[in-house]
Protein backbone atom coordinates (compact mmCIF):
# COMPACT_ATOMS: atom_id res chain seq x y z
CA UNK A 1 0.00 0.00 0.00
CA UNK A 2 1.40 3.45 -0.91
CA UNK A 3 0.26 5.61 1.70
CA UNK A 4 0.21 9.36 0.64
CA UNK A 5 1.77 10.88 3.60
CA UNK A 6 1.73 14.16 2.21
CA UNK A 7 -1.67 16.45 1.82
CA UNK A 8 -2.53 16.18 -1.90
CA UNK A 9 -1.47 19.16 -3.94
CA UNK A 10 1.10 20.76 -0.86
CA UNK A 11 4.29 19.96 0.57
CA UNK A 12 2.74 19.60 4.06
CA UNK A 13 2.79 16.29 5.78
CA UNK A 14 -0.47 14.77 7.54
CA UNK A 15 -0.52 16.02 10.43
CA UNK A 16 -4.20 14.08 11.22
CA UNK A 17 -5.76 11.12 11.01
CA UNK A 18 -8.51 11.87 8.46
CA UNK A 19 -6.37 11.98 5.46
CA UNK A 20 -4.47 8.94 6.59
CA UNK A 21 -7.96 7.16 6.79
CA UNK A 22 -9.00 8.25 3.55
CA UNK A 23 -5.71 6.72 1.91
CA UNK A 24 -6.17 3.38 3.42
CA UNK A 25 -9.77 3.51 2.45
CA UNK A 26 -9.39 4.31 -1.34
CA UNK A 27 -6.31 1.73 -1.28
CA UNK A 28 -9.04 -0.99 -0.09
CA UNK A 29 -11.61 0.17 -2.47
CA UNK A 30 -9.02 -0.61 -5.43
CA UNK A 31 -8.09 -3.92 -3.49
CA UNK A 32 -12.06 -4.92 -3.58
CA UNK A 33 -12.13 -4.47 -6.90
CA UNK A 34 -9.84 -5.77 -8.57
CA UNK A 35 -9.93 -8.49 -6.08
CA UNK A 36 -13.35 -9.43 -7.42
CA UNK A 37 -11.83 -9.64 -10.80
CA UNK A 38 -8.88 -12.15 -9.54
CA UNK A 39 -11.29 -14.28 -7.78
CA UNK A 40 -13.42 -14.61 -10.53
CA UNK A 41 -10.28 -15.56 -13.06
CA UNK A 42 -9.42 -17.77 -10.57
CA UNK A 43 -11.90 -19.57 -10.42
CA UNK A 44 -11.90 -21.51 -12.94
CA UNK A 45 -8.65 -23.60 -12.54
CA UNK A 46 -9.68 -24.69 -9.09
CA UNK A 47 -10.19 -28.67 -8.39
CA UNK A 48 -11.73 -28.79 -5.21
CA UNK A 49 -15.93 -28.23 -5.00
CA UNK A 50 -15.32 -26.91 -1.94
CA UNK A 51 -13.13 -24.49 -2.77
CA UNK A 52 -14.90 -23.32 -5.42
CA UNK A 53 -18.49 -22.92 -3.42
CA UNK A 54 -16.31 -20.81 -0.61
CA UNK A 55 -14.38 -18.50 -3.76
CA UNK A 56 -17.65 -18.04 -5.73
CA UNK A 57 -19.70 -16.69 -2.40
CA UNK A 58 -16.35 -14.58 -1.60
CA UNK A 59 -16.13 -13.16 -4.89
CA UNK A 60 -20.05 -12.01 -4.62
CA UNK A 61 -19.02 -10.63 -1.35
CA UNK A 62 -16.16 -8.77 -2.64
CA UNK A 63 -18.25 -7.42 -4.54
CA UNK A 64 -20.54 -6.46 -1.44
CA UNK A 65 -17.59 -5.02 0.29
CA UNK A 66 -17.16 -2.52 -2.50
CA UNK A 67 -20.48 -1.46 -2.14
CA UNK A 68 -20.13 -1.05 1.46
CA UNK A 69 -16.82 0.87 0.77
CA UNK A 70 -18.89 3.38 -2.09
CA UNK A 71 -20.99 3.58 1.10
CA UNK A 72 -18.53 4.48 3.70
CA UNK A 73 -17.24 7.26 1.03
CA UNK A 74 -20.51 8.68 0.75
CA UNK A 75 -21.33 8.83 4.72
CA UNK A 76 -17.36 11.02 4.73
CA UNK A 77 -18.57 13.59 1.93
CA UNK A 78 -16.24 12.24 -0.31
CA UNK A 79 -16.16 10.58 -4.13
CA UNK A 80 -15.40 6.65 -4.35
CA UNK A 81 -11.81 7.09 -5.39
CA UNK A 82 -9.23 4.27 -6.01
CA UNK A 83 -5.14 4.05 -4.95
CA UNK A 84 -3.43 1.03 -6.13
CA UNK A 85 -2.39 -1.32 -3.02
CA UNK A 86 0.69 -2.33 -4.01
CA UNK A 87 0.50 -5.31 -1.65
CA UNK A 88 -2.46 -6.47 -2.81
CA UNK A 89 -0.85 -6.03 -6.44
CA UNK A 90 1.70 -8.18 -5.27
CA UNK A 91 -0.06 -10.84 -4.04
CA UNK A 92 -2.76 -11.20 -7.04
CA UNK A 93 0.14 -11.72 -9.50
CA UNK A 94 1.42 -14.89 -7.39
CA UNK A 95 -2.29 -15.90 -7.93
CA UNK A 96 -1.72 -15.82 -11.38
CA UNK A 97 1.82 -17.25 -11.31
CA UNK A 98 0.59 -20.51 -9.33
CA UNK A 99 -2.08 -21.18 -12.04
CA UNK A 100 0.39 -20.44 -14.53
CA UNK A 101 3.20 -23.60 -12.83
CA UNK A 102 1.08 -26.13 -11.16
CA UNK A 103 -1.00 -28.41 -13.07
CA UNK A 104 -5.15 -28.68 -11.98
CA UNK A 105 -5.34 -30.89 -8.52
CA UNK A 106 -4.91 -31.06 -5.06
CA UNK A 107 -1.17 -29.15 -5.24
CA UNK A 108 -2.32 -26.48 -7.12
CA UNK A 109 -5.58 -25.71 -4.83
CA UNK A 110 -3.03 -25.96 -1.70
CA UNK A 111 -0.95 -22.97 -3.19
CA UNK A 112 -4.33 -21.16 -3.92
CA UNK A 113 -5.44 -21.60 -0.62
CA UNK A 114 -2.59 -20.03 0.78
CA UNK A 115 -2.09 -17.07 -1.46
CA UNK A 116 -5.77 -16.15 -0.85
CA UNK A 117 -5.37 -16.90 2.95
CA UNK A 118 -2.45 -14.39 2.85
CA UNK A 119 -4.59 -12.10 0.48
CA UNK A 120 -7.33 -12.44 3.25
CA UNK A 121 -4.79 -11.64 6.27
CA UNK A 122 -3.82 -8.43 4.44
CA UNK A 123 -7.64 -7.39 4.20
CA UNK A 124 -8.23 -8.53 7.95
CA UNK A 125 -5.02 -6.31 9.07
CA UNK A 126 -6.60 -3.01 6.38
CA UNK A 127 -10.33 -3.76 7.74
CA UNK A 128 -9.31 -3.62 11.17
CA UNK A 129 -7.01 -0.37 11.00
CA UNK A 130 -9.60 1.26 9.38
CA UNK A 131 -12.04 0.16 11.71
CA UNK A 132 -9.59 1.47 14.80
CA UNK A 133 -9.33 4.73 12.87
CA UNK A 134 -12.92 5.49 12.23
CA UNK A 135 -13.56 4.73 15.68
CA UNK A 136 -11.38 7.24 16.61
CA UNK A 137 -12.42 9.25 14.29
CA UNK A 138 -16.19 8.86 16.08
CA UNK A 139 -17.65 7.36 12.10
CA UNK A 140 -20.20 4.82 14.08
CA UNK A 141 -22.33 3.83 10.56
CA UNK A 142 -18.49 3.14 8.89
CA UNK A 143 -17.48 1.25 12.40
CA UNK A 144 -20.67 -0.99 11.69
CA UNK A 145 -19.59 -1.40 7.77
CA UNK A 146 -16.36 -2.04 8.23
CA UNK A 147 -17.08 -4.55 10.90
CA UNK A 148 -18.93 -6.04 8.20
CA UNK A 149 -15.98 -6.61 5.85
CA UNK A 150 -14.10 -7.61 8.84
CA UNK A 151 -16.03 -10.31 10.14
CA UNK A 152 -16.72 -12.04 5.99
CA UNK A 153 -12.64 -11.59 5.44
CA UNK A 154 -12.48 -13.76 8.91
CA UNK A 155 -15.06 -16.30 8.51
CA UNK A 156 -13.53 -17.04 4.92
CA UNK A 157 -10.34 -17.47 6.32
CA UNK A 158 -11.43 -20.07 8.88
CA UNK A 159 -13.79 -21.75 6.24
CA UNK A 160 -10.25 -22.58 3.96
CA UNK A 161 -8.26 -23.33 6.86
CA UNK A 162 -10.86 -26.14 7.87
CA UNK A 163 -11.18 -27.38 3.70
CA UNK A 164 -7.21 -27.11 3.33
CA UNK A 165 -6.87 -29.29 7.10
CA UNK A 166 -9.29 -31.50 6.05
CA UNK A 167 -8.32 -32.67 2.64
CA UNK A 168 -6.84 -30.56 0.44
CA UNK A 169 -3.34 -30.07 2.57
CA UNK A 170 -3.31 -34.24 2.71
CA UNK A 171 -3.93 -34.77 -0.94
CA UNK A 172 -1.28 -32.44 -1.87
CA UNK A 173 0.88 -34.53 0.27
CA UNK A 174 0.38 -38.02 -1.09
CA UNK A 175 1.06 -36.83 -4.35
CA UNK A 176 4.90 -36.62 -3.18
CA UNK A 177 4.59 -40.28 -2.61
């Protein structure tokens, strides 16, 4: 995430939390989105049926989280505005790379899990900063919103970690054998 710690347009550097929160929150609107769009490439080279029910409802939720985020803008009096989240950037291009060098199966889903598990850590850690901030900041509707986000981001992670335990993680194994 490049955080703008200058004040658009001056030299000055933010010198309150506001314009801090805004950055984080248009870097997480870009995430959402083109988060939805990874998910929904991804998809499609995924073995597991249970994988695939848990991506396809987090990909419509993505979706929902962007919404929630156009909301949040609108209850600050400010535009929906996206900053590219380098991070984020980062981690949909191993995505991509894994489909690209494993072959369809139980190996390949085990390296999907975990780049979206570490895609999903990264949105738990930006959900619950902004959440700290906009408590601070006394936003109670974008406390309840973002608490929203928070709380899909950490059921999704504990729904994968119970697929990957159960099977996946194992099958990837005894293909070494």
């Amino acid at each position: 995430m490049q955080i703008n710690i200058k004040t658009p347009g001056t030299e000055e550097e933010v010198t309150a939390l506001r314009p801090l929160f805004e950055d984080y929150l248009k870097c997480t609107y870009w995430a959402e989105r083109v988060l939805a769009q990874a998910f929904e490439r991804t998809l499609k080279h995924i073995s597991s049926k249970d994988f695939v029910r848990m991506m396809t409802l987090h990909t419509i939720n993505t979706k929902m989280h962007s919404d929630r985020l156009e909301k949040i803008f609108k209850s600050i009096g400010i535009q929906p505005e996206e900053r590219k989240f380098d991070a984020i950037e980062s981690l949909i291009s191993d995505l991509d790379s894994i489909v690209d060098q494993t072959d369809i199966g139980a190996v390949r889903d085990a390296a999907l899990i975990a780049i979206v598990q570490l895609i999903i850590h990264c949105e738990i850690a930006t959900y619950g900063t902004l959440k700290s901030f906009a408590i601070s900041l006394k936003e109670e509707d974008v406390v309840t919103l973002l608490e929203k986000n928070l709380e899909d981001e950490k059921n999704l992670d504990l729904k994968l970690s119970v697929i990957a335990e159960a099977y996946i993680n194992d099958e990837a194994a005894n293909k070494e054998i």
